[in-house]
N, C-alpha and C. Protein backbone atom coordinates (compact mmCIF):
# COMPACT_ATOMS: atom_id res chain seq x y z
N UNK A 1 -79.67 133.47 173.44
CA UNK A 1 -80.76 132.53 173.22
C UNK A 1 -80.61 131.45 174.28
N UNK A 2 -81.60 131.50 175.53
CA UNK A 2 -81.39 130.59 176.24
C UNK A 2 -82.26 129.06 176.03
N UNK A 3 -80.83 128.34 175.67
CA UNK A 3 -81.64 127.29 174.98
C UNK A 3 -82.58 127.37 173.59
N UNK A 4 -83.03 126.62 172.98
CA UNK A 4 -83.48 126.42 171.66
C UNK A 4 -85.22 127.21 171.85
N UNK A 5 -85.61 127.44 173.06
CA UNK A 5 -86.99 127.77 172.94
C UNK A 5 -87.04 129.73 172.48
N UNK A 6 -86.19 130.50 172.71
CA UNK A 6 -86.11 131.80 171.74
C UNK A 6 -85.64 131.50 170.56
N UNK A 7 -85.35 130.96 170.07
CA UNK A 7 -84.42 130.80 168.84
C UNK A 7 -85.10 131.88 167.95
N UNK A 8 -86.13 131.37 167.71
CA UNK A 8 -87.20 132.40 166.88
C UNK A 8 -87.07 133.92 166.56
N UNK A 9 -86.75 134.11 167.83
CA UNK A 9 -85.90 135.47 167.67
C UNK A 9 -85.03 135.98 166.79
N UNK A 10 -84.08 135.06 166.07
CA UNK A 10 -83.40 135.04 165.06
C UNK A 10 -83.88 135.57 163.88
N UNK A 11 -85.13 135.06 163.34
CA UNK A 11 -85.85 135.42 162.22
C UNK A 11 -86.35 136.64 162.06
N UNK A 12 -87.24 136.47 163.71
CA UNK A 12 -87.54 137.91 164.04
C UNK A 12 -86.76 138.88 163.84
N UNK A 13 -85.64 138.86 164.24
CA UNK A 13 -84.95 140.25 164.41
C UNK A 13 -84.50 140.74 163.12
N UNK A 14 -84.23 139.64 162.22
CA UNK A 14 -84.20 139.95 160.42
C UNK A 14 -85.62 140.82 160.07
N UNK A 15 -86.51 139.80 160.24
CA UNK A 15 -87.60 140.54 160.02
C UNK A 15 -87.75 141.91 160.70
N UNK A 16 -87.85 141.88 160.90
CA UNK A 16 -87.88 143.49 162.08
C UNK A 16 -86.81 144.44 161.43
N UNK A 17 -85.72 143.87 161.34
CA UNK A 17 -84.34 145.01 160.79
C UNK A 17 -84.59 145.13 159.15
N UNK A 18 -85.47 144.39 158.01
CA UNK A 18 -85.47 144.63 156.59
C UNK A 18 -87.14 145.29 156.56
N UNK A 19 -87.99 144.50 157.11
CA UNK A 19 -89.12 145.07 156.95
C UNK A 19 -89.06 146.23 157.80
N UNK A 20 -89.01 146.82 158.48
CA UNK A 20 -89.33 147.81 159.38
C UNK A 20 -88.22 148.97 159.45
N UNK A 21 -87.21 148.29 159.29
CA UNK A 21 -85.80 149.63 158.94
C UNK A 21 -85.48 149.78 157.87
N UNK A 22 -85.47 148.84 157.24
CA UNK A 22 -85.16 148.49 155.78
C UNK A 22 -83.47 148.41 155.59
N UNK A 23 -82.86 147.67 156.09
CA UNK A 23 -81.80 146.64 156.15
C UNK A 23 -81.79 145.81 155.15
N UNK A 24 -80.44 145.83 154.30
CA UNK A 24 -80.54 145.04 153.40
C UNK A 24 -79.90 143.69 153.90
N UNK A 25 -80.42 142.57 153.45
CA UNK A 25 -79.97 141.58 154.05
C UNK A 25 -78.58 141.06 155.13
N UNK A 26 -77.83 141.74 153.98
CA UNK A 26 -76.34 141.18 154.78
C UNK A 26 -76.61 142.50 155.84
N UNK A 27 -76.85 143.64 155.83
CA UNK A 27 -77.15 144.19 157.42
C UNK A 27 -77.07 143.80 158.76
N UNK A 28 -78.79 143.25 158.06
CA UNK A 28 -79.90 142.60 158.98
C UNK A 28 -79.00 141.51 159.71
N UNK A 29 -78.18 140.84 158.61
CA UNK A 29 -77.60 138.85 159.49
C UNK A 29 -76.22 139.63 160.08
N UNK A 30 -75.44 140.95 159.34
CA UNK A 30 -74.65 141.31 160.10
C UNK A 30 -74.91 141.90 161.92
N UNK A 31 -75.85 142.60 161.74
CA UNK A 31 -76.24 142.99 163.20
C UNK A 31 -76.98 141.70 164.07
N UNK A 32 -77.99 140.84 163.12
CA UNK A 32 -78.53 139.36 163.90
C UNK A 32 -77.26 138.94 164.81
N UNK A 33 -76.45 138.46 163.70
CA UNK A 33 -75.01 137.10 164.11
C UNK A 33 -74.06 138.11 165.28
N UNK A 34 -74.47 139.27 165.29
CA UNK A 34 -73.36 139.79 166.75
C UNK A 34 -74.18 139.75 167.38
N UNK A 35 -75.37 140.09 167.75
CA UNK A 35 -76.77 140.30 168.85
C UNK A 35 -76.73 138.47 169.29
N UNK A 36 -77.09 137.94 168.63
CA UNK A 36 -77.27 136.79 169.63
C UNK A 36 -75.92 135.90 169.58
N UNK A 37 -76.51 135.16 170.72
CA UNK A 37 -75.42 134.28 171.55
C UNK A 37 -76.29 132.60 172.02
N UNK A 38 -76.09 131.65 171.94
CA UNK A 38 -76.59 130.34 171.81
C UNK A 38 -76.09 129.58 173.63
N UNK A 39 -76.52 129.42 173.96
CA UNK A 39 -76.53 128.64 175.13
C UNK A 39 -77.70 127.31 175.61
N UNK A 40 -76.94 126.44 175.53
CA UNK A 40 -77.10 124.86 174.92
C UNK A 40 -77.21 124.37 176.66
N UNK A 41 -78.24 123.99 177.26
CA UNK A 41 -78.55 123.42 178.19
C UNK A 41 -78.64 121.72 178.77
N UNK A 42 -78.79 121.65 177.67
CA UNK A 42 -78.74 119.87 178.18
C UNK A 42 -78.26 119.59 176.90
N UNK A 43 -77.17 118.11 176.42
CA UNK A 43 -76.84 117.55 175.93
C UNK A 43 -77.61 116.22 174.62
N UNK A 44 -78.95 116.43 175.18
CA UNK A 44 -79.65 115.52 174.54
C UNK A 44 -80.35 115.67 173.42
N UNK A 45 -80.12 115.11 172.35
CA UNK A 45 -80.57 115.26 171.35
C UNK A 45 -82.31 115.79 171.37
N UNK A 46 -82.86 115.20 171.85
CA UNK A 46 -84.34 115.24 171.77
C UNK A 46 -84.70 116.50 172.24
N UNK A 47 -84.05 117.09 172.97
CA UNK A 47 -84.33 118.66 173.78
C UNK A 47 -83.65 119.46 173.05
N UNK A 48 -83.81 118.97 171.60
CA UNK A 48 -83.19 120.27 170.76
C UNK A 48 -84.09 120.22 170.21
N UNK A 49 -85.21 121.59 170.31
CA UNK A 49 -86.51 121.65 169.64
C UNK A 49 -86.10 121.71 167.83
N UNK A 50 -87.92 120.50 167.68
CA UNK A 50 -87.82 120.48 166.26
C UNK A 50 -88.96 121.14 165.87
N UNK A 51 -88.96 121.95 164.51
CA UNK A 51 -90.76 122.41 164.55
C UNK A 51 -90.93 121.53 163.13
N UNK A 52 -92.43 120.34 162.91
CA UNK A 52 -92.80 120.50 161.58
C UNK A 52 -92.84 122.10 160.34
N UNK A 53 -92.17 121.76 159.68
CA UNK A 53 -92.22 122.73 158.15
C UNK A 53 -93.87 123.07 157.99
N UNK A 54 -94.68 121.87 158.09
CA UNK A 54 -95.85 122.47 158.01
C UNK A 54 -96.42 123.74 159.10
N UNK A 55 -96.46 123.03 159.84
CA UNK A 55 -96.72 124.32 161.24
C UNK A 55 -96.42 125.40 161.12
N UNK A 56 -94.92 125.32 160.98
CA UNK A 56 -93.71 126.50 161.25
C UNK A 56 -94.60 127.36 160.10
N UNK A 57 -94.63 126.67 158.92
CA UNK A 57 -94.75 127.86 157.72
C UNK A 57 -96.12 128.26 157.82
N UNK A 58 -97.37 127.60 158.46
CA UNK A 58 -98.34 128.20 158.38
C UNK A 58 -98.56 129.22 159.76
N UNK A 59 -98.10 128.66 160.82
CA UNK A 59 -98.27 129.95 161.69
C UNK A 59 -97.14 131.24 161.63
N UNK A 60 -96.06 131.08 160.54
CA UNK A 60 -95.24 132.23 160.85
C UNK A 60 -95.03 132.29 159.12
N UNK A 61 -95.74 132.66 158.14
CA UNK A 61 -95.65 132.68 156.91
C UNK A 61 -94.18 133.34 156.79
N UNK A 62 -94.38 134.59 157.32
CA UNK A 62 -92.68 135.69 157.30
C UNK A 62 -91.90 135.49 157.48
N UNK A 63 -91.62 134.96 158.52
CA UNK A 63 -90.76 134.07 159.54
C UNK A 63 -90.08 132.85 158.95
N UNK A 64 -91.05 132.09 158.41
CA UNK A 64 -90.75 131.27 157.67
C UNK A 64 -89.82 131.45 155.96
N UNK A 65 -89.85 132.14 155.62
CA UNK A 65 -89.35 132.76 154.34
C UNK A 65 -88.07 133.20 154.60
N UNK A 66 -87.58 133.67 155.62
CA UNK A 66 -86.37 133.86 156.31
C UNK A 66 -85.58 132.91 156.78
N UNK A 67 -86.39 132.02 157.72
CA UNK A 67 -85.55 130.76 157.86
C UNK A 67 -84.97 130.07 156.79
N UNK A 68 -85.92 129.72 155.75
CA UNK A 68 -85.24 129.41 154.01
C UNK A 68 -84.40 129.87 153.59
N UNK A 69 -84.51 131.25 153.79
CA UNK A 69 -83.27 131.77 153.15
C UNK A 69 -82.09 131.77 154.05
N UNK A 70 -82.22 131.67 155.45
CA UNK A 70 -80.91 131.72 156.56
C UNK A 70 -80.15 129.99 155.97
N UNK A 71 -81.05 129.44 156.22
CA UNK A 71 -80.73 127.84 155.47
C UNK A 71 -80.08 128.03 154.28
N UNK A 72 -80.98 128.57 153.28
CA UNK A 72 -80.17 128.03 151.98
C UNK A 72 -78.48 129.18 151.71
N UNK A 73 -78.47 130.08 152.14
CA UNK A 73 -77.00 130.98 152.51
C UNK A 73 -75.98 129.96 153.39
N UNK A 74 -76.70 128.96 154.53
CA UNK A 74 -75.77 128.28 154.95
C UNK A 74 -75.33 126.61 154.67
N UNK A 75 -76.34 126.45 153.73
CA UNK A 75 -75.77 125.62 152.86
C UNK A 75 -75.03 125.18 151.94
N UNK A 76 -75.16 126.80 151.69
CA UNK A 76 -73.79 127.37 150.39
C UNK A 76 -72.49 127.47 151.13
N UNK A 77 -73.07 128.14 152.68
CA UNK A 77 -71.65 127.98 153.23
C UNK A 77 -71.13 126.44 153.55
N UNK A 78 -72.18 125.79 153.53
CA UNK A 78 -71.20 123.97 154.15
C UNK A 78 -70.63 123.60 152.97
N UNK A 79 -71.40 123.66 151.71
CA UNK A 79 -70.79 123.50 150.40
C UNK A 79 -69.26 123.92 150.15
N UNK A 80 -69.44 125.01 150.34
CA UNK A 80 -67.71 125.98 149.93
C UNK A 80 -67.07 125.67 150.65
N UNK A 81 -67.29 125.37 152.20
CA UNK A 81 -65.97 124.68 153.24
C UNK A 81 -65.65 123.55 152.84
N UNK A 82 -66.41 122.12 152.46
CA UNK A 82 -66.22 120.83 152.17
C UNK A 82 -65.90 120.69 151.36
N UNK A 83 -66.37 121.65 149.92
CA UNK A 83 -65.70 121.40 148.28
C UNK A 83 -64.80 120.65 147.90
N UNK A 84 -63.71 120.91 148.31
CA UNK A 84 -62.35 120.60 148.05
C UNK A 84 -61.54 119.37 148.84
N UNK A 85 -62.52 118.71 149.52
CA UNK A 85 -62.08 117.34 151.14
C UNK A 85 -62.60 116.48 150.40
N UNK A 86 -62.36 115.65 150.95
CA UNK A 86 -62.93 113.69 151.18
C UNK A 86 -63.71 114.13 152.23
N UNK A 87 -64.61 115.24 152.53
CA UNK A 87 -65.73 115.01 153.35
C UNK A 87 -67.00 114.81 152.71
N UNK A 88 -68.09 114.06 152.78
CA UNK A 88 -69.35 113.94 152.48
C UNK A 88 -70.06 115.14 152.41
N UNK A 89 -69.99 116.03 151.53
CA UNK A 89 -70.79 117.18 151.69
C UNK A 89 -72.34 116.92 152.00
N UNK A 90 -73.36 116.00 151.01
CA UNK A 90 -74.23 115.64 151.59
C UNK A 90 -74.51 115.42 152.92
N UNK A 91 -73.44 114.53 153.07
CA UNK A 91 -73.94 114.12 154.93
C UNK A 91 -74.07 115.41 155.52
N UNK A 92 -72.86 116.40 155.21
CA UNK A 92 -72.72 117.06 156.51
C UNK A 92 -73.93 117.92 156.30
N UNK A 93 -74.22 118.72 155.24
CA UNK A 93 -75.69 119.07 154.67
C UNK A 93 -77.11 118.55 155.47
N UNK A 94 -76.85 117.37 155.79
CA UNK A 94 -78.08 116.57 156.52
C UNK A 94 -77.81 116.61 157.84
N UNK A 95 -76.63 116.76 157.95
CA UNK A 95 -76.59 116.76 159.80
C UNK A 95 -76.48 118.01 159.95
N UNK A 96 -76.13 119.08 159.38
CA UNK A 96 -76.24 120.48 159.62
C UNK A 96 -77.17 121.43 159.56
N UNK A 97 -78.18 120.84 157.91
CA UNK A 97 -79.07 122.15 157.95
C UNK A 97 -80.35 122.66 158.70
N UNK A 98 -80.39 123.29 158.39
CA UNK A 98 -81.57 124.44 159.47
C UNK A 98 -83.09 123.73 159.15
N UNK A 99 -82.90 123.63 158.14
CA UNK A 99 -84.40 123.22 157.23
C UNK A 99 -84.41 121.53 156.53
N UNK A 100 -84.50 120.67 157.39
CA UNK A 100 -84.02 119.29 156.61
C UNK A 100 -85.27 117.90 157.13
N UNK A 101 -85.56 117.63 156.18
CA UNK A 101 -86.23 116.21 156.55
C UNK A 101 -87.89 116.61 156.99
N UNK A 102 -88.40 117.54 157.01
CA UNK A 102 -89.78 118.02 157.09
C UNK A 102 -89.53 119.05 158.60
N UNK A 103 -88.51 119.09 158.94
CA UNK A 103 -88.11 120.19 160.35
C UNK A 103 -87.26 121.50 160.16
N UNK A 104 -87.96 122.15 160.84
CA UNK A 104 -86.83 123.28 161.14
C UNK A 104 -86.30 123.01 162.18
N UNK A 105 -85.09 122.90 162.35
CA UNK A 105 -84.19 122.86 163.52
C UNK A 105 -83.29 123.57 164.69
N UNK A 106 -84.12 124.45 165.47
CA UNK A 106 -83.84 125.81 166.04
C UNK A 106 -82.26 125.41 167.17
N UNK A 107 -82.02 124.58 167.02
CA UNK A 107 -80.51 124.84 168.01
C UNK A 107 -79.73 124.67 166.57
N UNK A 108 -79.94 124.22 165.24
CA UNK A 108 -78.97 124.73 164.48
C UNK A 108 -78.87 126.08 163.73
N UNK A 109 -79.86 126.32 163.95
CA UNK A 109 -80.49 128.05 163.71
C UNK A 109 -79.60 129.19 164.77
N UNK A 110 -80.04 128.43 166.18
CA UNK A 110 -79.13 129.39 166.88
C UNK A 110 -77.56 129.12 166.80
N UNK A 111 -77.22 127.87 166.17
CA UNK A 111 -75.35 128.25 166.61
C UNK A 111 -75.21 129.10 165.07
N UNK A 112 -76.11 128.44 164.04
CA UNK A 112 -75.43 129.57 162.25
C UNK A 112 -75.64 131.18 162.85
N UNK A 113 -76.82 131.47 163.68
CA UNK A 113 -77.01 133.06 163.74
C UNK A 113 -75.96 133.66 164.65
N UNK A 114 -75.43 132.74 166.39
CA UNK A 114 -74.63 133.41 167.02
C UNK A 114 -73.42 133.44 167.02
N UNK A 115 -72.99 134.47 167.63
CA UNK A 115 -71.77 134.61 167.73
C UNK A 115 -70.67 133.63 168.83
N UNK A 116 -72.06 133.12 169.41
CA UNK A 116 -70.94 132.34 170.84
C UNK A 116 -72.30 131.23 170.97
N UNK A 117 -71.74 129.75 171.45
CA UNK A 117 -72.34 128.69 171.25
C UNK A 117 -71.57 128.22 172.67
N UNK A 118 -72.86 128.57 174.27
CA UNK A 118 -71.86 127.43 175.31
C UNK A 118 -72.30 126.79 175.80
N UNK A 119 -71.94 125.69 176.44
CA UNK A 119 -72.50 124.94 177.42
C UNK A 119 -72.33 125.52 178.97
N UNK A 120 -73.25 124.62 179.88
CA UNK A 120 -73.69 125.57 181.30
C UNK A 120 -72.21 125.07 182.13
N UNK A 121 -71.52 124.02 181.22
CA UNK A 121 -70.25 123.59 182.43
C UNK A 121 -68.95 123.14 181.63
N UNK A 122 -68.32 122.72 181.83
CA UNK A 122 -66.78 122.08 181.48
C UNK A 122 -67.40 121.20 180.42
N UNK A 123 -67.71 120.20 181.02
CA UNK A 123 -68.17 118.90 180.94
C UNK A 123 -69.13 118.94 179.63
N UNK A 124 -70.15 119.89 179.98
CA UNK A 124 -71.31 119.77 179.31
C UNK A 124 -70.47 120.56 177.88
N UNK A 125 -69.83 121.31 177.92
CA UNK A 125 -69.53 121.87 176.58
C UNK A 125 -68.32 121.05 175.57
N UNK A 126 -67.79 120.41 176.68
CA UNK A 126 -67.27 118.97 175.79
C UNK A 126 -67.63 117.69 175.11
N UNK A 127 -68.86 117.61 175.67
CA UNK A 127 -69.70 116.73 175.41
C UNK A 127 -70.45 117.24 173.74
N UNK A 128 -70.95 118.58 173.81
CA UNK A 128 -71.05 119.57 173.07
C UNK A 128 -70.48 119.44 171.48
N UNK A 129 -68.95 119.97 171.99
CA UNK A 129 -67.85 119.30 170.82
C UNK A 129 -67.85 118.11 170.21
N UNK A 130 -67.74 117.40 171.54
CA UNK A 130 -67.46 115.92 170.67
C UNK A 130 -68.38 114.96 170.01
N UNK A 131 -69.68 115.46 170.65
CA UNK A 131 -70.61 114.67 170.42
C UNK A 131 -71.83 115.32 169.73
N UNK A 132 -72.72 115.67 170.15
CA UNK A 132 -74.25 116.75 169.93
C UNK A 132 -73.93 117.66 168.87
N UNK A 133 -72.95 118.44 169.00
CA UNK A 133 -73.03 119.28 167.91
C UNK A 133 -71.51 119.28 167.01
N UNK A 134 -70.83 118.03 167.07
CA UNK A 134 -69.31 117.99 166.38
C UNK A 134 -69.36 118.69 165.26
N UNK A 135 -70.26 118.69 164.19
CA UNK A 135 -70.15 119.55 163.18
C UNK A 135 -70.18 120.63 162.81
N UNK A 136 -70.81 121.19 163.88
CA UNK A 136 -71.12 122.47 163.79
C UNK A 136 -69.89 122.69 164.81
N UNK A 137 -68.93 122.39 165.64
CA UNK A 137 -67.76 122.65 166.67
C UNK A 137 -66.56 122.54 165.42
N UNK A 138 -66.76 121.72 164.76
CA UNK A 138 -65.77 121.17 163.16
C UNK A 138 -65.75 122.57 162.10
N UNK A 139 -67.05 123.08 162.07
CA UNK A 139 -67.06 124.47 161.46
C UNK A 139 -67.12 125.83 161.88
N UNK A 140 -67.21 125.84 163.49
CA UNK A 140 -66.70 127.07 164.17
C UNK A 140 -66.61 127.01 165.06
N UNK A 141 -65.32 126.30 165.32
CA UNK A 141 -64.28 126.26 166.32
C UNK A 141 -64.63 127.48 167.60
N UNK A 142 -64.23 128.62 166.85
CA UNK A 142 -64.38 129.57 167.80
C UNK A 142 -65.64 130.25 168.29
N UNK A 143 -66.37 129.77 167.95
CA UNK A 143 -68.02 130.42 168.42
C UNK A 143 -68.34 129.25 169.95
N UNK A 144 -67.29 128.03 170.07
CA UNK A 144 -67.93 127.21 171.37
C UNK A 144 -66.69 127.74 172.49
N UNK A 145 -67.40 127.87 173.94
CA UNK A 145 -66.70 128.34 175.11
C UNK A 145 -67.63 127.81 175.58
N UNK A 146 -67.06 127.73 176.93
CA UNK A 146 -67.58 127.20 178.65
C UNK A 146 -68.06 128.36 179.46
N UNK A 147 -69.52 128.33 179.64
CA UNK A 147 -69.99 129.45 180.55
C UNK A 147 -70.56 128.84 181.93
N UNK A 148 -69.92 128.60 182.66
CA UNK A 148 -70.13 127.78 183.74
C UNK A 148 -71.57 128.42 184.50
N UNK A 149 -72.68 127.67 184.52
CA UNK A 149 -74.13 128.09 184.60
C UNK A 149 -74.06 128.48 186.43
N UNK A 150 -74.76 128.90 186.93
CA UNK A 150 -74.75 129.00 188.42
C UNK A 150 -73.81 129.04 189.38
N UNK A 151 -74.44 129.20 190.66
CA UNK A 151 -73.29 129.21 191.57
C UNK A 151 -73.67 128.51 193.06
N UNK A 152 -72.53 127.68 193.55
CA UNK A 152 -72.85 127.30 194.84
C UNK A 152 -73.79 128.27 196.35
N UNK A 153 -74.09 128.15 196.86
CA UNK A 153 -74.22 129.12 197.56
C UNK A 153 -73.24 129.74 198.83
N UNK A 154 -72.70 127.97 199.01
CA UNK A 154 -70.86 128.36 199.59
C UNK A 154 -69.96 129.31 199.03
N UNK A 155 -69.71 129.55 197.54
CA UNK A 155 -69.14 130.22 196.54
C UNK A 155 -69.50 131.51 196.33
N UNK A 156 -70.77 131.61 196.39
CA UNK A 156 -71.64 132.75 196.60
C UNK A 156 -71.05 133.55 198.22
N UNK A 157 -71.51 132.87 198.89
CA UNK A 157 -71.64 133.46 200.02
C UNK A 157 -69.68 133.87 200.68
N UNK A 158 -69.06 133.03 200.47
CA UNK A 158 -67.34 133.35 199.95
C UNK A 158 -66.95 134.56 199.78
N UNK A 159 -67.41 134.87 198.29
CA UNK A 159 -67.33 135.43 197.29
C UNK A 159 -68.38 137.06 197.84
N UNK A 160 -69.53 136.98 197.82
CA UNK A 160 -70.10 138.21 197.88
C UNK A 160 -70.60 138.46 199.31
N UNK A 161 -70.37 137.66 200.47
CA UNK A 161 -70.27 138.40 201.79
C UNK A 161 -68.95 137.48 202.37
N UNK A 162 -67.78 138.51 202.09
CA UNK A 162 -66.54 138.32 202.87
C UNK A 162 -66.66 138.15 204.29
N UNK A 163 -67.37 139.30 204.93
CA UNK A 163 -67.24 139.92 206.64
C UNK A 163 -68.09 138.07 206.85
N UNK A 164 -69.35 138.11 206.63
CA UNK A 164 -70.28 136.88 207.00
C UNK A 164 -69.78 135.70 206.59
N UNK A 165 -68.90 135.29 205.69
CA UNK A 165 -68.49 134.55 205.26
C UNK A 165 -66.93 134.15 206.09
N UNK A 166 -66.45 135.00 207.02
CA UNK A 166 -65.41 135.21 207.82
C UNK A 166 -65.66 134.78 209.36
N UNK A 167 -66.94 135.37 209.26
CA UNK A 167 -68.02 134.59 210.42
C UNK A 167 -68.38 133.25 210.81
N UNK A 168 -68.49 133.24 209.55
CA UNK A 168 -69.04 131.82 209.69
C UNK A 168 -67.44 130.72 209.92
N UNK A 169 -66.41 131.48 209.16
CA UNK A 169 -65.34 130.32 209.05
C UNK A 169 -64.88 130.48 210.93
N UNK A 170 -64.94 131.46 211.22
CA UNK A 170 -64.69 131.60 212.94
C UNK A 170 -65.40 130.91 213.85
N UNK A 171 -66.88 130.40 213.29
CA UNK A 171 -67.34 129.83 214.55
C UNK A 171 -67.27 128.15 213.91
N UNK A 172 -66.75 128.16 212.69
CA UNK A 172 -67.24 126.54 212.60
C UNK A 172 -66.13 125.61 211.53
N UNK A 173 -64.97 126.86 211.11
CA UNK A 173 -63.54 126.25 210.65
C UNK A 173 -63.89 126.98 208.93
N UNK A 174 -62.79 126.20 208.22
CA UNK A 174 -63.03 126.24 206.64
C UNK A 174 -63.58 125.80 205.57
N UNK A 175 -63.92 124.00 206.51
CA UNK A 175 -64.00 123.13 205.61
C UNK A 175 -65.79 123.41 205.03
N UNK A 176 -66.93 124.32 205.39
CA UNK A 176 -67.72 124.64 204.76
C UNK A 176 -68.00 125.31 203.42
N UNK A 177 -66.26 125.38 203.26
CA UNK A 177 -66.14 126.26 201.52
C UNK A 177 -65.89 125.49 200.74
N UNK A 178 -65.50 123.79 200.46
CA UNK A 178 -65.85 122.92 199.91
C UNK A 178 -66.52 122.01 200.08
């Protein structure tokens, strides 16, 4: 899921695997939660798409019925982790769920469905942790990694033309590879 604008896909692909194959639920979220993967592009709250509940449910009636239920399964799951702490289950409930405050919230949709949650750099996926998404980094640790987004074209050119890249260091030294 690049970035929060497929997210949708998530629902879809439930839908698609119970209605159409006939997958019984835990199936459907078993094959969903390995198929996708979450990749978090910018750090800023606001560029984590929100959809009104109204909208959402009238242009995707199906769709919508799924998201409810992906929500209310992972609410049960924030419940059963916090039970037993001095953590605010409410709070974390409000900063976590999928379906809260009149929004559906598709970058928390994509880290509950995937299997891997990264940022495009070092930096950006620490930021990630500590900040943007701590709670959801607090409840699966291992779903966040660093997928370092792009490539220089120095690095590139290094890397996938050696001979030209050997060339170039002959007529004009090394220091063009940093």
């Amino acid at each position: 899921l690049n970035d929060t604008h497929p997210t949708v896909a998530v629902p879809e692909l439930m839908r698609i695997l119970m209605d159409e194959y006939y997958l019984t639920w835990d199936e459907a979220w078993e094959v969903t939660t390995k198929t996708c993967a979450y990749t978090n592009h910018t750090i800023m709250a606001e560029a984590l798409e929100k959809w009104p509940i109204e909208l959402f449910s009238r242009l995707l009636p199906r769709i919508y019925q799924i998201v409810e239920e992906i929500n209310r399964r992972f609410i049960k799951d924030i419940e059963a982790k916090y039970a037993d702490t001095d953590v605010n289950v409410q709070d974390k409930i409000r900063k976590m769920a999928i379906v809260y405050d009149g929004q559906v919230k598709m970058a928390h949709m994509a880290i509950v469905a995937g299997y891997s949650v990264n940022g495009v750099a070092r930096l950006h996926t620490d930021i990630l942790k500590k900040q943007e998404l701590k709670d959801f980094y607090e409840m699966f640790p291992e779903r966040f990694n660093n997928k370092t987004n792009g490539i220089t074209q120095r690095r590139f050119l290094l890397h996938g033309n050696p001979l030209l890249a050997k060339w170039v260091t002959d007529h004009i030294g090394d220091e063009w590879i940093t």
